[in-house]
Structures are given as structure tokens and as C-alpha cells.
N, C-alpha and C. Protein backbone atom coordinates (compact mmCIF):
# COMPACT_ATOMS: atom_id res chain seq x y z
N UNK A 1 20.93 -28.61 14.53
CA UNK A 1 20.50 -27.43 13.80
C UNK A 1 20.99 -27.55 12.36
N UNK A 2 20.06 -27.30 11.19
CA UNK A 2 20.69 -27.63 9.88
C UNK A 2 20.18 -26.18 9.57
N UNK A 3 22.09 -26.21 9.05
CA UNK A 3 22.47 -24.28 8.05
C UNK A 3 22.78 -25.39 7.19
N UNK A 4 21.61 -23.76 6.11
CA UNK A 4 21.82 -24.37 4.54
C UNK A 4 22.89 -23.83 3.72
N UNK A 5 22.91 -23.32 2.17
CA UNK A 5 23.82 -22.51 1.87
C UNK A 5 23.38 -20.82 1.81
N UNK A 6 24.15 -20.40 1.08
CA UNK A 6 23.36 -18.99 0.69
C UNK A 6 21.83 -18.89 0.65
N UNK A 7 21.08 -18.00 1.22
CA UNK A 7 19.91 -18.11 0.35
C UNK A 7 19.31 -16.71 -0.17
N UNK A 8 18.42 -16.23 -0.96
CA UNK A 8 17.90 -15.38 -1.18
C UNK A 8 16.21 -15.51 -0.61
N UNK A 9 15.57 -14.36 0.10
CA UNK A 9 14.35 -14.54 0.37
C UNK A 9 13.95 -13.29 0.60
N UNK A 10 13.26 -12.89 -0.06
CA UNK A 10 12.29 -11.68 -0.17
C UNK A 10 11.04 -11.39 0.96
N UNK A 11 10.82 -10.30 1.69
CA UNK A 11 9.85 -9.77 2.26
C UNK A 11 10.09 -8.57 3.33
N UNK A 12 9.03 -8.60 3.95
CA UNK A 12 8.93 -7.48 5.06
C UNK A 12 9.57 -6.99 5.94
N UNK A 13 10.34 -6.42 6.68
CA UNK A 13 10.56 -6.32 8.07
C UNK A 13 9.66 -5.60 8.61
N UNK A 14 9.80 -6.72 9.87
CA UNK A 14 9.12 -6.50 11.01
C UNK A 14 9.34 -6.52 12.23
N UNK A 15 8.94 -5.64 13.20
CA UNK A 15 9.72 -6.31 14.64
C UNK A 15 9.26 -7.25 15.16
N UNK A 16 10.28 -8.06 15.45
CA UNK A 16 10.21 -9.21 16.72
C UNK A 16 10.02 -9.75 18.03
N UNK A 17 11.11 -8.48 18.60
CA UNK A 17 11.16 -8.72 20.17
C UNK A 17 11.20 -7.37 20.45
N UNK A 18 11.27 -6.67 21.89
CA UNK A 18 11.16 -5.50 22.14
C UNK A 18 12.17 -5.28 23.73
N UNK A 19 12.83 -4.25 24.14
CA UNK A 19 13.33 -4.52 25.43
C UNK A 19 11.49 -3.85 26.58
N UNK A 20 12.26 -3.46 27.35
CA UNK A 20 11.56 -3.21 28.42
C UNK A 20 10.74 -1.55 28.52
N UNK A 21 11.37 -1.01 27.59
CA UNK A 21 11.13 0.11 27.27
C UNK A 21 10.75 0.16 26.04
N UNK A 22 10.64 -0.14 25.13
CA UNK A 22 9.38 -0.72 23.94
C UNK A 22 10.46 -0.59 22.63
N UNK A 23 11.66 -0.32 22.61
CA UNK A 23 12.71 -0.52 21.71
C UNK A 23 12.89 -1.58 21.18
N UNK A 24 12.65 -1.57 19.85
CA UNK A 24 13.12 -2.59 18.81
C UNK A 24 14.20 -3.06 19.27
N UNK A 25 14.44 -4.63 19.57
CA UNK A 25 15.93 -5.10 19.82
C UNK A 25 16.03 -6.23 18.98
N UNK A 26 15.11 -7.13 17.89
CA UNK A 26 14.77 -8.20 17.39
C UNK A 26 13.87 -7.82 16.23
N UNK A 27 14.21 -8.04 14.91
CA UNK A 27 13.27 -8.30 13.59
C UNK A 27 13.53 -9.20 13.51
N UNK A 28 12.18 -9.47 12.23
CA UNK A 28 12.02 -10.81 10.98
C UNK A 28 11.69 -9.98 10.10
N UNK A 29 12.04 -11.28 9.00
CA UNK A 29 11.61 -11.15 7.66
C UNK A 29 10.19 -11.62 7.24
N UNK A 30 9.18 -11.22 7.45
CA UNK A 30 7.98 -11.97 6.89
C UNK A 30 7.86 -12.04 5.10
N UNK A 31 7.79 -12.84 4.86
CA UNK A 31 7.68 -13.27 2.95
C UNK A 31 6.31 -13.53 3.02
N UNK A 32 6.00 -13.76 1.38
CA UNK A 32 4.64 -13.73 0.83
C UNK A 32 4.31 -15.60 0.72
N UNK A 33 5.57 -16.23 1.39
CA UNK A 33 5.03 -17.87 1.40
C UNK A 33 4.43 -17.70 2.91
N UNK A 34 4.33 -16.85 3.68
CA UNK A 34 3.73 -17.17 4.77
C UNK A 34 5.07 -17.93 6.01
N UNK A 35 6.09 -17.33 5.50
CA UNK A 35 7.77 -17.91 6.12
C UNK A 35 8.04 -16.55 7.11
N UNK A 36 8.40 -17.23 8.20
CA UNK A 36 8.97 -16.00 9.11
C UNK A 36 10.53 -16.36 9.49
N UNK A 37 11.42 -15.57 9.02
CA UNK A 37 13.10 -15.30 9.49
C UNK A 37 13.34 -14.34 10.54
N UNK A 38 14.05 -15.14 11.41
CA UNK A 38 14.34 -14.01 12.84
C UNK A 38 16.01 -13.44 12.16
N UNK A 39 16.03 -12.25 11.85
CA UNK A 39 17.56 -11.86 11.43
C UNK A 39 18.45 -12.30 12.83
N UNK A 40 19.41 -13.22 12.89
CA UNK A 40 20.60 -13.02 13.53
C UNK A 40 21.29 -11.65 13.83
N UNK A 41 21.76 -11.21 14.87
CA UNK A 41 22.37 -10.12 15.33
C UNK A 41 23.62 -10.69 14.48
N UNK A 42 23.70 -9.02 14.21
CA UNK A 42 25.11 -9.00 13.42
C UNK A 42 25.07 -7.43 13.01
N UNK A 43 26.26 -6.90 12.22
CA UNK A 43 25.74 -5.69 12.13
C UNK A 43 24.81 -4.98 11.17
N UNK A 44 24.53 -5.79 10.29
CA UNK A 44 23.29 -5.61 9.27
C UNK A 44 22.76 -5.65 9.63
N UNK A 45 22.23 -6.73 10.65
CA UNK A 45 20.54 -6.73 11.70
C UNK A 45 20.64 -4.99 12.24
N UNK A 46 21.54 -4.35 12.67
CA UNK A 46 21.95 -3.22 13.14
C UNK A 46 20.94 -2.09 12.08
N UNK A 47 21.35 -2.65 10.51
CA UNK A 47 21.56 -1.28 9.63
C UNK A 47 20.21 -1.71 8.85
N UNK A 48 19.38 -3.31 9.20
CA UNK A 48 17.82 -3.61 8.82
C UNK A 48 16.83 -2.84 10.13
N UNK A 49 17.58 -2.51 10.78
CA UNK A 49 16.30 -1.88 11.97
C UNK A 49 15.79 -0.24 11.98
N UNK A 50 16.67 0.20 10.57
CA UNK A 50 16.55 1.28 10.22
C UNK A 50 15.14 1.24 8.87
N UNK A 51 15.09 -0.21 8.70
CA UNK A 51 14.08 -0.43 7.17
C UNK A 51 13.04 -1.18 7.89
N UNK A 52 12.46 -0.80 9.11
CA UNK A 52 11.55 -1.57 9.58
C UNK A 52 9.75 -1.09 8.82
N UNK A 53 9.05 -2.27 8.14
CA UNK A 53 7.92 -1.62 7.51
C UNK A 53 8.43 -1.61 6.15
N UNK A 54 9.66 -1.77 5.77
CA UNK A 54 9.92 -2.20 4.68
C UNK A 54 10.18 -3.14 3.59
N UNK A 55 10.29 -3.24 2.20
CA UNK A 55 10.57 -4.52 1.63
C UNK A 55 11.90 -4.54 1.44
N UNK A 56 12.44 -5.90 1.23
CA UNK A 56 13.72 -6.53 1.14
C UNK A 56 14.36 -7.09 0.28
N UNK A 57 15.06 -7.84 0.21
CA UNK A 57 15.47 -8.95 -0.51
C UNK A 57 16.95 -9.51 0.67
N UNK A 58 16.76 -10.07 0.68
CA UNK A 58 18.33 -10.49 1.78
C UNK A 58 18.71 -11.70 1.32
N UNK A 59 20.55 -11.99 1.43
CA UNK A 59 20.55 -13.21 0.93
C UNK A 59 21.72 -13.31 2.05
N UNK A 60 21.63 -14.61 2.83
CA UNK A 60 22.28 -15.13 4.09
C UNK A 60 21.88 -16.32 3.98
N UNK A 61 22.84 -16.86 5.07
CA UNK A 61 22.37 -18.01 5.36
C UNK A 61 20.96 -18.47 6.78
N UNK A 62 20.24 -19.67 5.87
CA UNK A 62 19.32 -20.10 6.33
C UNK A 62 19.40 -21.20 7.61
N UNK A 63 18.77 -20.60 8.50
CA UNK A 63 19.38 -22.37 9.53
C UNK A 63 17.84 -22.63 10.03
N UNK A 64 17.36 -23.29 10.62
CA UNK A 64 16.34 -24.29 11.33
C UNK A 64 16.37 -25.10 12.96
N UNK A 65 16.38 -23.92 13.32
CA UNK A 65 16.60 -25.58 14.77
C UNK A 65 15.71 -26.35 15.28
N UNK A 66 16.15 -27.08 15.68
CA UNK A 66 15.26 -27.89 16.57
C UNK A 66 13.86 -27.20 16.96
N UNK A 67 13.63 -26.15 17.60
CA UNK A 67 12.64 -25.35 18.25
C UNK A 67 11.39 -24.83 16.89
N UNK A 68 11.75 -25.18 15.57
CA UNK A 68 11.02 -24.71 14.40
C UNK A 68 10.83 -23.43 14.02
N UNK A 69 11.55 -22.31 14.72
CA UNK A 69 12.00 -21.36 13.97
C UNK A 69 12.91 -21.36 13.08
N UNK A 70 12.91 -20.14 12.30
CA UNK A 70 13.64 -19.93 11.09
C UNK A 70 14.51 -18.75 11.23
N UNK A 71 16.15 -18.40 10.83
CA UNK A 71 16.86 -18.12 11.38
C UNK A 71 17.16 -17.38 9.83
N UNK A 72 17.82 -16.20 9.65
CA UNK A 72 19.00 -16.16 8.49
C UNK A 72 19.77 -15.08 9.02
N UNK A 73 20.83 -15.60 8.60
CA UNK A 73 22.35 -14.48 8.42
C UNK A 73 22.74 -13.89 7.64
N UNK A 74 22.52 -12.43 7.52
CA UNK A 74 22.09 -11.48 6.21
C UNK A 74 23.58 -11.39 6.18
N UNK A 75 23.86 -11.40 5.48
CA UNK A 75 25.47 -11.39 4.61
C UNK A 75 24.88 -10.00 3.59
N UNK A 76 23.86 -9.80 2.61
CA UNK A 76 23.79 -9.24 1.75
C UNK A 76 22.48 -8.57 1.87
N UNK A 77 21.86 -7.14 1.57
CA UNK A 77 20.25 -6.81 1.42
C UNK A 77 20.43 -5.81 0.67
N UNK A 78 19.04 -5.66 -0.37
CA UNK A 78 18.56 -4.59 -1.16
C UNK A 78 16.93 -4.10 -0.90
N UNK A 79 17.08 -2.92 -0.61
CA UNK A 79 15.59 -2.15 -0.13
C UNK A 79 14.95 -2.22 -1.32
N UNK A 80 13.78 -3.07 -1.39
CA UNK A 80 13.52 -2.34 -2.80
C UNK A 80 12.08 -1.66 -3.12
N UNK A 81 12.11 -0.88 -4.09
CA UNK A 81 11.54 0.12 -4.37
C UNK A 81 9.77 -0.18 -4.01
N UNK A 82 9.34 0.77 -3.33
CA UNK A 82 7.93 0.78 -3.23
C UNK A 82 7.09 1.26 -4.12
N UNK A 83 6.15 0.82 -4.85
CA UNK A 83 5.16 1.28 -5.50
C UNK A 83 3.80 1.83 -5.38
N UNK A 84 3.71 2.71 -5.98
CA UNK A 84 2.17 3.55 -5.58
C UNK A 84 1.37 3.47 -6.20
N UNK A 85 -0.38 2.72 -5.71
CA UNK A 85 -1.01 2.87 -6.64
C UNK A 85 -1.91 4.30 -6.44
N UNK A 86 -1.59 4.66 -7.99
CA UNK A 86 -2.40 6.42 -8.19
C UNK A 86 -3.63 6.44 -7.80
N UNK A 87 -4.49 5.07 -8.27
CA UNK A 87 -5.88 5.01 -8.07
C UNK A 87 -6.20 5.70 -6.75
N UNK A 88 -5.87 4.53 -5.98
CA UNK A 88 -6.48 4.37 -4.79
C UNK A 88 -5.01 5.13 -3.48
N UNK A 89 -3.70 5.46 -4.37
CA UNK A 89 -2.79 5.86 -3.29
C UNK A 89 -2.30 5.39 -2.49
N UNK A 90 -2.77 3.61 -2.40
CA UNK A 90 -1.92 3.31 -1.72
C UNK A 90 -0.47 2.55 -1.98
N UNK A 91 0.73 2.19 -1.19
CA UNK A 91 1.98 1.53 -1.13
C UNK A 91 1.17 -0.29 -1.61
N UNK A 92 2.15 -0.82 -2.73
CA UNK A 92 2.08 -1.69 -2.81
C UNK A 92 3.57 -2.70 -2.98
């Protein structure tokens, strides 16, 4: 398994996995390269499941395993601000 150093990567949360009763127990980060990050449990994964549908910025570490998923360990995140377009009203 190769962990990289710090990284910074911007995008979505989204849920991942679900228990048996349809509860969020698993997000990712989806980005605009078309990159999907499964957040590691930890207690930020805890306090990102509150920003689900939201944008990000997180900076953790990145790992890769064998299996070709993509992994990070949010050490750090900033919600950031949503924008509205007036036109048309919608979130961009």
C-alpha cells in the first residue's frame, strides 16, 4: 500500500456505504478530476457526515492499495462557500 505525504484535494461529499437500515456509515470525496477518496474513519470522518452534499477542501493523507481504491486521512477540512446563480437559482 503506498501513503503519500500531506495532500490537499477538493470536492464533494458523498455517501459510500450504508448499514442495514439505510444510515450513512461510509463517505467519499468525489473531485472535479473524476477521483474518488473513501474518508478513513476517524473522528473527522465523524464531523464530514454532517457536510454530506457538500463542498470541501480536505488535506490528509493519500494512500492507494493494492485493490485501486483511493483512501485519505483528513487531518484538516474547510466547507466552502456555495454559490448562487441569481439567473437561473441554482447552487454552483
Amino acid at each position: 500500500m503506498k501513503r503519500t505525504q500531506n495532500s490537499d484535494i477538493t470536492g464533494i461529499i458523498m455517501p459510500n456505504n450504508w448499514d442495514n437500515k439505510g444510515k450513512v456509515i461510509q463517505i467519499a470525496i468525489y473531485t472535479n478530476k473524476e477521483e474518488v477518496y473513501i474518508v478513513e474513519a476517524n473522528p473527522l470522518e465523524q464531523e464530514l457526515l454532517n457536510h454530506i452534499n457538500r463542498r470541501v477542501e480536505v488535506r490528509g493523507k493519500k494512500k492507494k492499495p493494492a485493490n485501486g481504491n483511493r483512501y485519505i486521512a483528513v487531518q484538516t477540512y474547510v466547507v466552502l462557500e456555495e454559490m448562487v446563480d441569481d439567473e437561473n437559482g441554482m447552487i454552483i
